[in-house]
PDB file of N, CA and C in Angstrom:
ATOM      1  N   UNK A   1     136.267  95.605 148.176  1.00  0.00           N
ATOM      2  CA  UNK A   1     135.205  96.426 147.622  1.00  0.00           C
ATOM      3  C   UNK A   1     135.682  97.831 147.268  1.00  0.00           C
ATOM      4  N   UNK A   2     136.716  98.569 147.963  1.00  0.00           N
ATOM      5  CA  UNK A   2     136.654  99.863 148.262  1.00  0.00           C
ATOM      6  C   UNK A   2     137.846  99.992 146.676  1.00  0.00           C
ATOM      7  N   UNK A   3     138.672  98.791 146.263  1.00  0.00           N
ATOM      8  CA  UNK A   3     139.752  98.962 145.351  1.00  0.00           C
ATOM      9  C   UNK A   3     139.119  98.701 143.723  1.00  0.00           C
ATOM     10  N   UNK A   4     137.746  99.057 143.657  1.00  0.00           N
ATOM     11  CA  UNK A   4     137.064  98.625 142.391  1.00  0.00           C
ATOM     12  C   UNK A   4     136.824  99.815 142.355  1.00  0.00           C
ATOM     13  N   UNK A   5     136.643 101.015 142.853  1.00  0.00           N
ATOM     14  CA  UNK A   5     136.573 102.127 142.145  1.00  0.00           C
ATOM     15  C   UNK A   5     138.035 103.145 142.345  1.00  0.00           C
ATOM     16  N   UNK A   6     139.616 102.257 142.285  1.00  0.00           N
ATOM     17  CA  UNK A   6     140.752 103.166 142.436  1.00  0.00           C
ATOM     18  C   UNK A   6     140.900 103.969 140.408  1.00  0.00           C
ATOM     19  N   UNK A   7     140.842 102.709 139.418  1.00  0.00           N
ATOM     20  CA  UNK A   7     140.796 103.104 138.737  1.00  0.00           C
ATOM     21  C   UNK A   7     139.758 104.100 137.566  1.00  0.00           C
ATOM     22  N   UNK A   8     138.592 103.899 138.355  1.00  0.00           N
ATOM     23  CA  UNK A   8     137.877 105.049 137.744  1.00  0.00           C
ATOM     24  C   UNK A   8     138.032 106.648 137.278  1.00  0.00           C
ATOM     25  N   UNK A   9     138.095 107.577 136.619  1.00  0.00           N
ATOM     26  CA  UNK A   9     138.240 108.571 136.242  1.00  0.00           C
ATOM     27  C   UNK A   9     137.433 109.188 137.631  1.00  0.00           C
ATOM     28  N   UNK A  10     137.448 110.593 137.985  1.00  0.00           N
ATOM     29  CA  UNK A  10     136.636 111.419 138.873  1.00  0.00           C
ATOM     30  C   UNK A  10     135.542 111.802 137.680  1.00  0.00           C
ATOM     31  N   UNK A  11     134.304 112.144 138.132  1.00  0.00           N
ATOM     32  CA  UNK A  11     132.965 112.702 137.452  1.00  0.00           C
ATOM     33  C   UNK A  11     133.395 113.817 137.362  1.00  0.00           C
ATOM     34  N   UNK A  12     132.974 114.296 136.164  1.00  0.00           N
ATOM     35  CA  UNK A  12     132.839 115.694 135.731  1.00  0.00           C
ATOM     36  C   UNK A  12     131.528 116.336 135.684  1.00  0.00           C
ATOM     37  N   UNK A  13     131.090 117.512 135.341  1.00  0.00           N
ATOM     38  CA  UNK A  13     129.899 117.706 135.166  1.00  0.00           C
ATOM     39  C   UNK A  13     129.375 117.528 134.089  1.00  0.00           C
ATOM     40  N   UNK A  14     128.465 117.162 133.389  1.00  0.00           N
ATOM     41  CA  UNK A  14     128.700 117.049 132.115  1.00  0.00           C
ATOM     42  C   UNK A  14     127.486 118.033 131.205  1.00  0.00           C
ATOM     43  N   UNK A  15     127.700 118.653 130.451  1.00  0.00           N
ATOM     44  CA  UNK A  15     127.468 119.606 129.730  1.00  0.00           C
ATOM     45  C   UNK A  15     126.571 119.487 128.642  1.00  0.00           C
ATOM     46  N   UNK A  16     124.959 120.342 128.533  1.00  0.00           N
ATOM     47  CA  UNK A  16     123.698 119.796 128.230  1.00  0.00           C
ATOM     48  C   UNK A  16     123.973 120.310 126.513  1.00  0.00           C
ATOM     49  N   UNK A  17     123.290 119.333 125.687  1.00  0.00           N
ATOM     50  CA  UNK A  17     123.654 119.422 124.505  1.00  0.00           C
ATOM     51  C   UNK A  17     123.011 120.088 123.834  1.00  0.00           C
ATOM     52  N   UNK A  18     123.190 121.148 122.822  1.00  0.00           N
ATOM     53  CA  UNK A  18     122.748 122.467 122.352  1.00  0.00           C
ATOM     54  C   UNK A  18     122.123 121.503 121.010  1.00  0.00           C
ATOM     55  N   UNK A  19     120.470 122.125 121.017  1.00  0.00           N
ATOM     56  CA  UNK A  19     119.804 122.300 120.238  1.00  0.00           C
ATOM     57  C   UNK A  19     120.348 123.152 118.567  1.00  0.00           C
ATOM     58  N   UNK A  20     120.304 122.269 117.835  1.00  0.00           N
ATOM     59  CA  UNK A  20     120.977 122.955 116.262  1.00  0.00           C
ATOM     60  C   UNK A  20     120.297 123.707 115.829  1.00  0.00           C
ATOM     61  N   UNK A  21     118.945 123.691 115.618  1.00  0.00           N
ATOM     62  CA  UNK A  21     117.971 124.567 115.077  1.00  0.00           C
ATOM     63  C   UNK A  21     117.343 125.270 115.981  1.00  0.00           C
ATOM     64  N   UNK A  22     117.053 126.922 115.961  1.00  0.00           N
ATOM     65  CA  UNK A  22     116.275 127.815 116.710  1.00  0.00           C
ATOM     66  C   UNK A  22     114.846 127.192 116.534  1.00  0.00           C
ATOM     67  N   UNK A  23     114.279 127.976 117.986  1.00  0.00           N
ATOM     68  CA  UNK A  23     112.577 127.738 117.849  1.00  0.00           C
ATOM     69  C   UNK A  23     112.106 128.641 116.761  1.00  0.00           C
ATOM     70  N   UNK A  24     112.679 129.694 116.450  1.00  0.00           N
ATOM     71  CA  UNK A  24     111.648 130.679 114.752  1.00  0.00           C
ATOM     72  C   UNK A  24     112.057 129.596 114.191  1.00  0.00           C
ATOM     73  N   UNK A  25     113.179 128.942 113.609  1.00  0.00           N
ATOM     74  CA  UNK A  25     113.302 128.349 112.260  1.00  0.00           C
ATOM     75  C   UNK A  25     112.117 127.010 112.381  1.00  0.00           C
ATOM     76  N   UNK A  26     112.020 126.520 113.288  1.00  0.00           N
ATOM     77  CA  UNK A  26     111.109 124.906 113.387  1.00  0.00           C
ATOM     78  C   UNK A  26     109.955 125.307 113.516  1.00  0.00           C
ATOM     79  N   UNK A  27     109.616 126.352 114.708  1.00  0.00           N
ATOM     80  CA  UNK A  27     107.987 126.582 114.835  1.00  0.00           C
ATOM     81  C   UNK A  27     107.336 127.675 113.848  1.00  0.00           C
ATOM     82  N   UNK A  28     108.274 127.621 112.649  1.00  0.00           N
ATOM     83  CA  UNK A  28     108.193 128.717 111.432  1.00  0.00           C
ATOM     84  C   UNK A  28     107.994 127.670 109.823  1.00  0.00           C
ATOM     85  N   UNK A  29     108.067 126.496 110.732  1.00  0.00           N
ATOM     86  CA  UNK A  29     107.892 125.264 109.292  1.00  0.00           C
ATOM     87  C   UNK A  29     106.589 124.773 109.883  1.00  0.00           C
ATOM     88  N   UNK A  30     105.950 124.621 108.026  1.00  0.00           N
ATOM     89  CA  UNK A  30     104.496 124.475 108.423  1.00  0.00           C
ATOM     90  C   UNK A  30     104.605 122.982 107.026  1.00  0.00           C
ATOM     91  N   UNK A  31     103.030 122.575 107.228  1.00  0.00           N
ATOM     92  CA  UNK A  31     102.925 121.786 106.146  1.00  0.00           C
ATOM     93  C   UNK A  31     103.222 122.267 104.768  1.00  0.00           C
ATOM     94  N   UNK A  32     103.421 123.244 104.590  1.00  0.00           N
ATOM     95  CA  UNK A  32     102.987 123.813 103.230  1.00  0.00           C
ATOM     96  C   UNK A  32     104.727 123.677 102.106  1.00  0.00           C
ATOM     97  N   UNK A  33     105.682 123.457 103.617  1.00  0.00           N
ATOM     98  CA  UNK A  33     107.334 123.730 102.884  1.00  0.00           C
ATOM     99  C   UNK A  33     107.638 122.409 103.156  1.00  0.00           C
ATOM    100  N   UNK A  34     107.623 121.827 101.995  1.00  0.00           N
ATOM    101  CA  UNK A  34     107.906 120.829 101.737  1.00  0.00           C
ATOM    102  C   UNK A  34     109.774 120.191 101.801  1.00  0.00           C
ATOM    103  N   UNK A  35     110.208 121.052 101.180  1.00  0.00           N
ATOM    104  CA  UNK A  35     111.197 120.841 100.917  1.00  0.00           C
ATOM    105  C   UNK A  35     112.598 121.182 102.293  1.00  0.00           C
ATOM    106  N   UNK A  36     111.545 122.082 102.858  1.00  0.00           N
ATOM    107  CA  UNK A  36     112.508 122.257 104.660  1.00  0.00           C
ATOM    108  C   UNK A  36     112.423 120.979 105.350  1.00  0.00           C
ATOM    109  N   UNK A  37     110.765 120.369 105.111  1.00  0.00           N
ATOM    110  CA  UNK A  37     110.668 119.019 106.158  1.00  0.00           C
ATOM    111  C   UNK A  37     110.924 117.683 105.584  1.00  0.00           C
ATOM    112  N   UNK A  38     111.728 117.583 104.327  1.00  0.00           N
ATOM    113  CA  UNK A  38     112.271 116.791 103.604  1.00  0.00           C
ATOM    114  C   UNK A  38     113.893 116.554 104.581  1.00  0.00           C
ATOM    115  N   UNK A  39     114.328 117.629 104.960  1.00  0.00           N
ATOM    116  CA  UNK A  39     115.562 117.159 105.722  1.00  0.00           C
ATOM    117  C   UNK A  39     115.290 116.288 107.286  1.00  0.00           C
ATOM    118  N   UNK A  40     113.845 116.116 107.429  1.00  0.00           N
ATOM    119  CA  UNK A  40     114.129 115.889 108.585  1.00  0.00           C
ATOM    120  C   UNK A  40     113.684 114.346 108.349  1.00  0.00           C
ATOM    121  N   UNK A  41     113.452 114.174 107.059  1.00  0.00           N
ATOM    122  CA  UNK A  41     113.077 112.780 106.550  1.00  0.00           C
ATOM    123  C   UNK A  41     114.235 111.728 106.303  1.00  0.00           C
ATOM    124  N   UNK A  42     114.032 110.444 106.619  1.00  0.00           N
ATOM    125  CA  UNK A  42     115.544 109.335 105.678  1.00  0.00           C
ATOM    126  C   UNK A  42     114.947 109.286 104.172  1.00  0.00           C
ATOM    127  N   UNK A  43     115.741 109.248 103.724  1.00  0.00           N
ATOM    128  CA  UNK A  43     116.146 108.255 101.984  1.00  0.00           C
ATOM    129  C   UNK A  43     114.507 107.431 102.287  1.00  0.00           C
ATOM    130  N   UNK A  44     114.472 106.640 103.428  1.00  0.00           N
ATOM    131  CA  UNK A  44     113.161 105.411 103.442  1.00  0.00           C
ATOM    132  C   UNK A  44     111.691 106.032 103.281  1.00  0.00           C
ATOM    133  N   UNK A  45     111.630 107.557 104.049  1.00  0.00           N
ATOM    134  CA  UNK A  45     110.147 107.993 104.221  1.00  0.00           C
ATOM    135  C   UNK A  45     110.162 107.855 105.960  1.00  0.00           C
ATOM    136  N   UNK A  46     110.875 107.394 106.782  1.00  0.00           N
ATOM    137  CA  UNK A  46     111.076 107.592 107.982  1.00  0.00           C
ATOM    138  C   UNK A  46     111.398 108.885 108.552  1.00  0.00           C
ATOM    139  N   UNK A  47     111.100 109.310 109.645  1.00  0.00           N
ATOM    140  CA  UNK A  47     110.925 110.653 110.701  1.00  0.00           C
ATOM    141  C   UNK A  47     112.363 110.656 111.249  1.00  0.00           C
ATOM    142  N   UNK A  48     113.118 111.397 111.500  1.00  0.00           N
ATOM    143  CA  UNK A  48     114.377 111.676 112.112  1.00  0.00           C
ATOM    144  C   UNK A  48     113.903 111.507 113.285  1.00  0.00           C
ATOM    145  N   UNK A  49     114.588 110.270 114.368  1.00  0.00           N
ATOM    146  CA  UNK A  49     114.844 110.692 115.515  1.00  0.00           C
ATOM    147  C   UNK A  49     115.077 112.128 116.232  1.00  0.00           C
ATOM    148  N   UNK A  50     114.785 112.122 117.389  1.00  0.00           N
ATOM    149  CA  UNK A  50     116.068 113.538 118.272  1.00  0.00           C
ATOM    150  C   UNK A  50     117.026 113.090 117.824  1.00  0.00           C
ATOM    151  N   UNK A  51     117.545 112.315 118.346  1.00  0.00           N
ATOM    152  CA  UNK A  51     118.933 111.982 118.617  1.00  0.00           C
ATOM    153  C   UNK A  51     119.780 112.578 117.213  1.00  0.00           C
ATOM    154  N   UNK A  52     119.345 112.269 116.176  1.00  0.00           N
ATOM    155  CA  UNK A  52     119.599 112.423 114.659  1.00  0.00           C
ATOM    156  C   UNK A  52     119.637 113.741 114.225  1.00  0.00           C
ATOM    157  N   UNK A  53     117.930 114.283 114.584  1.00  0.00           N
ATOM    158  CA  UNK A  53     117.868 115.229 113.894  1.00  0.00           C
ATOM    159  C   UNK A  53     118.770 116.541 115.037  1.00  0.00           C
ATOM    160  N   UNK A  54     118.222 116.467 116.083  1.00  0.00           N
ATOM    161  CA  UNK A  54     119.351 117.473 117.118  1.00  0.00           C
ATOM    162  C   UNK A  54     118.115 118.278 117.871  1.00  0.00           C
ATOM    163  N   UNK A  55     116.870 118.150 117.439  1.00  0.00           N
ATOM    164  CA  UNK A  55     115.618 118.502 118.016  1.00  0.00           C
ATOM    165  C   UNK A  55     115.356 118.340 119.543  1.00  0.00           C
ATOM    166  N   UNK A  56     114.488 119.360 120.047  1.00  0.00           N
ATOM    167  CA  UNK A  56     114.409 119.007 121.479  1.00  0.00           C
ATOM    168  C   UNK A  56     113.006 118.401 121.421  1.00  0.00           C
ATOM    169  N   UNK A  57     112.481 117.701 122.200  1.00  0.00           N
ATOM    170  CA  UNK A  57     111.146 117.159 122.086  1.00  0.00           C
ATOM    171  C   UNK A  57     110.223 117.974 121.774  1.00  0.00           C
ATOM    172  N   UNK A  58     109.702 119.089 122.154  1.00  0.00           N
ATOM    173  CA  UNK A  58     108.993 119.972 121.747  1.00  0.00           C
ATOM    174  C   UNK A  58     108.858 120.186 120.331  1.00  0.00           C
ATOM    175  N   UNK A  59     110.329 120.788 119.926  1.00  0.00           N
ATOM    176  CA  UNK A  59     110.478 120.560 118.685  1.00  0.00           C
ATOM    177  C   UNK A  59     110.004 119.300 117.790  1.00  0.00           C
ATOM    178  N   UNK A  60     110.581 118.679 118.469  1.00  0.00           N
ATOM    179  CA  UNK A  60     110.103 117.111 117.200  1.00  0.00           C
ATOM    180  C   UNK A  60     109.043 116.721 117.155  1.00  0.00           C
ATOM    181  N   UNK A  61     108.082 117.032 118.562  1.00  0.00           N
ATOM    182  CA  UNK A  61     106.573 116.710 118.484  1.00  0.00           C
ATOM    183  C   UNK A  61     105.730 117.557 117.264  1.00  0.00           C
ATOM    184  N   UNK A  62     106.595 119.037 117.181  1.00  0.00           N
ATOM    185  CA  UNK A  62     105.872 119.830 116.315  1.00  0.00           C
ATOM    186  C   UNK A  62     106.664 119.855 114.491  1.00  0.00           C
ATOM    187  N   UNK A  63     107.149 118.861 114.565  1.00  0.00           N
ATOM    188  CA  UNK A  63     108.147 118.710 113.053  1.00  0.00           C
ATOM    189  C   UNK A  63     107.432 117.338 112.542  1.00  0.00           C
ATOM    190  N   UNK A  64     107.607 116.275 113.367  1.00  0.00           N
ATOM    191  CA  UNK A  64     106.314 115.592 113.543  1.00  0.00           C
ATOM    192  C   UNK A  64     105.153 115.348 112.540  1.00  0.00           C
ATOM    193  N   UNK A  65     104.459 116.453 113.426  1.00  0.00           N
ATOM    194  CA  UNK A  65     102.736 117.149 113.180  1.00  0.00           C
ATOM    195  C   UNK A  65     103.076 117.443 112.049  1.00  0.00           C
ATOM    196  N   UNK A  66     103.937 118.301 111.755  1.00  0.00           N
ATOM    197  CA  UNK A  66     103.745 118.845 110.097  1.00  0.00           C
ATOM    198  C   UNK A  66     104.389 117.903 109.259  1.00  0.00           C
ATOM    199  N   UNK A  67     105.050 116.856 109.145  1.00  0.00           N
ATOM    200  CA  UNK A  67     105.338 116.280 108.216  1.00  0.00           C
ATOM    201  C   UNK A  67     104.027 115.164 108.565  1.00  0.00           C
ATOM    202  N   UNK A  68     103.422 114.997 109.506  1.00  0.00           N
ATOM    203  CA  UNK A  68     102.037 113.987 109.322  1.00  0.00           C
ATOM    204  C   UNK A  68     101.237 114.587 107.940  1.00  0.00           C
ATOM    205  N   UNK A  69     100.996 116.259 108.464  1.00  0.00           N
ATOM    206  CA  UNK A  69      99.771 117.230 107.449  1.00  0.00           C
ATOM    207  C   UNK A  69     100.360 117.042 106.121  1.00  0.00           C
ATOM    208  N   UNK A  70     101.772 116.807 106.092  1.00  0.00           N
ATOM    209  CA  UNK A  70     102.587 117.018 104.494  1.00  0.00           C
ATOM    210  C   UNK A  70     102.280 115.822 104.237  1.00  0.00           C
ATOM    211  N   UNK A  71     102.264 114.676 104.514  1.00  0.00           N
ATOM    212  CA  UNK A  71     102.098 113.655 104.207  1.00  0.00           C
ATOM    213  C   UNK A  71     100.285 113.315 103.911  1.00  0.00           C
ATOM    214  N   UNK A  72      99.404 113.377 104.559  1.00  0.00           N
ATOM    215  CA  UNK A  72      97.837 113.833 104.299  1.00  0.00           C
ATOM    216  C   UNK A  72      97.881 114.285 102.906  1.00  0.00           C
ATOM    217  N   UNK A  73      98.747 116.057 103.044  1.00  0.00           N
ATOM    218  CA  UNK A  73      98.054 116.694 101.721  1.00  0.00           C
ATOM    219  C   UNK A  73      98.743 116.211 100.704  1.00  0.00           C
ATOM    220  N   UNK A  74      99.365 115.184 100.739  1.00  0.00           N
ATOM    221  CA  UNK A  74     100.287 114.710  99.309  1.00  0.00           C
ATOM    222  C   UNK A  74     101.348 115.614  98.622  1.00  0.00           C
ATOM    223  N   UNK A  75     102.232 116.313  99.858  1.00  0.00           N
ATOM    224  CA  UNK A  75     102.496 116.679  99.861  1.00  0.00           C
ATOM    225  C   UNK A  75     104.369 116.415  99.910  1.00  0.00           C
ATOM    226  N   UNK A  76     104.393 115.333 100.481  1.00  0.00           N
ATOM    227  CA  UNK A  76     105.284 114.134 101.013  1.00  0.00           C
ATOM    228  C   UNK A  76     105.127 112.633 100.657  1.00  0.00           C
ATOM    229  N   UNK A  77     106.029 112.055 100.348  1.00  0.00           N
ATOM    230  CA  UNK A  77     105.456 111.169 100.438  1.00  0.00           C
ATOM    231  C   UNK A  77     105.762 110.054 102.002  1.00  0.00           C
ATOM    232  N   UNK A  78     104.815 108.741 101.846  1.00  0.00           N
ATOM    233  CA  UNK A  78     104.645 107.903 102.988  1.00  0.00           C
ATOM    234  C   UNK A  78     106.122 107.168 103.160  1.00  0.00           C
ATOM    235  N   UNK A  79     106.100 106.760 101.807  1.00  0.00           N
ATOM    236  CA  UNK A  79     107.311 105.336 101.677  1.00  0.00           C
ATOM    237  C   UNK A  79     108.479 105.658 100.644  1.00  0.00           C
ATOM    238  N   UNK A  80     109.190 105.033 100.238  1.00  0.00           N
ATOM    239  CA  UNK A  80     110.273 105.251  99.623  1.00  0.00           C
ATOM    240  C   UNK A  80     109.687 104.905  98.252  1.00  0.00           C
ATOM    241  N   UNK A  81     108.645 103.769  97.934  1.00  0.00           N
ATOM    242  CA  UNK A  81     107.751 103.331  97.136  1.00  0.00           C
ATOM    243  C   UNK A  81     108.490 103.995  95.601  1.00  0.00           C
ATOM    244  N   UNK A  82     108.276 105.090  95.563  1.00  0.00           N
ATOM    245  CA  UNK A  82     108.093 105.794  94.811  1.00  0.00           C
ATOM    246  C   UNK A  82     109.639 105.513  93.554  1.00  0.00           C
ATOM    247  N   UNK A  83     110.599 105.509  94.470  1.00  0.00           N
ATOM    248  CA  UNK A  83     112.099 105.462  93.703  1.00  0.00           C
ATOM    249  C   UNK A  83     112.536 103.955  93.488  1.00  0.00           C
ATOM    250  N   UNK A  84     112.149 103.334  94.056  1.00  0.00           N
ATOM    251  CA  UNK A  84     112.103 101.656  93.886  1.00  0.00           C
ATOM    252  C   UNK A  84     111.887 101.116  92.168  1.00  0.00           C
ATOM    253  N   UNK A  85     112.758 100.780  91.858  1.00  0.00           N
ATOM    254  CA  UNK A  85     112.551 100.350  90.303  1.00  0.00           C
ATOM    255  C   UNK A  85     111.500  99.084  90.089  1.00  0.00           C
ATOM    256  N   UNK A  86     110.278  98.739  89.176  1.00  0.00           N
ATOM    257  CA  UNK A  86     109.813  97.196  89.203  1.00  0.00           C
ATOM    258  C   UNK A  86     110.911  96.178  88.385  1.00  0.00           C
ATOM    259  N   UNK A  87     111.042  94.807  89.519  1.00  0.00           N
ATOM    260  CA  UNK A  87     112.015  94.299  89.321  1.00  0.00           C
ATOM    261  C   UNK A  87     111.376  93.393  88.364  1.00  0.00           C
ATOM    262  N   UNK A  88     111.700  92.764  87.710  1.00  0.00           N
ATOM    263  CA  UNK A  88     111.104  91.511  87.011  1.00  0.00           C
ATOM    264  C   UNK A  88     110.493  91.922  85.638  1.00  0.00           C
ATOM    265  N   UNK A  89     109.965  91.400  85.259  1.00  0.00           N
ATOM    266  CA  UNK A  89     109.073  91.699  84.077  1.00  0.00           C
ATOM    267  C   UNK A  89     108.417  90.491  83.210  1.00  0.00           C
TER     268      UNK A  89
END
């Protein structure tokens, strides 16, 4: 039992991962800027993860909210819909 952990590495501490964007720049985006909460969008019309976007939850709950309102005021769109060519004819 005791020779299953000879080859393991020792633990380090490991070191908390820095937020990319300040709280002015995120809690300073509203529905109205479209084009700031476009980065936090995919190509599909999908919401950036944390993990993706680099957001702390707080943050993303409130990046979120405003791309919901951008999306309401038609401001955004829902789906990718839009760039999709009609196939057939």
């Amino acid at each position: 039992m005791a020779q299953k952990n000879r080859n393991r590495k020792p633990l380090r501490p490991l070191k908390g991962k820095r937020p990319t964007f300040t709280d002015e720049f995120v809690f300073g985006l509203n529905y109205k800027s479209a084009s700031q909460l476009k980065r936090f969008i995919t190509d599909r019309g999908k919401i950036l993860s944390r993990r993706n976007s680099g957001l702390t939850a707080k943050q993303q709950r409130h990046v979120a909210e405003q791309v919901k309102l951008a999306r309401y005021m038609a401001l955004l769109h829902y789906t990718a819909d839009h760039l999709r060519q009609s196939q057939g004819g």
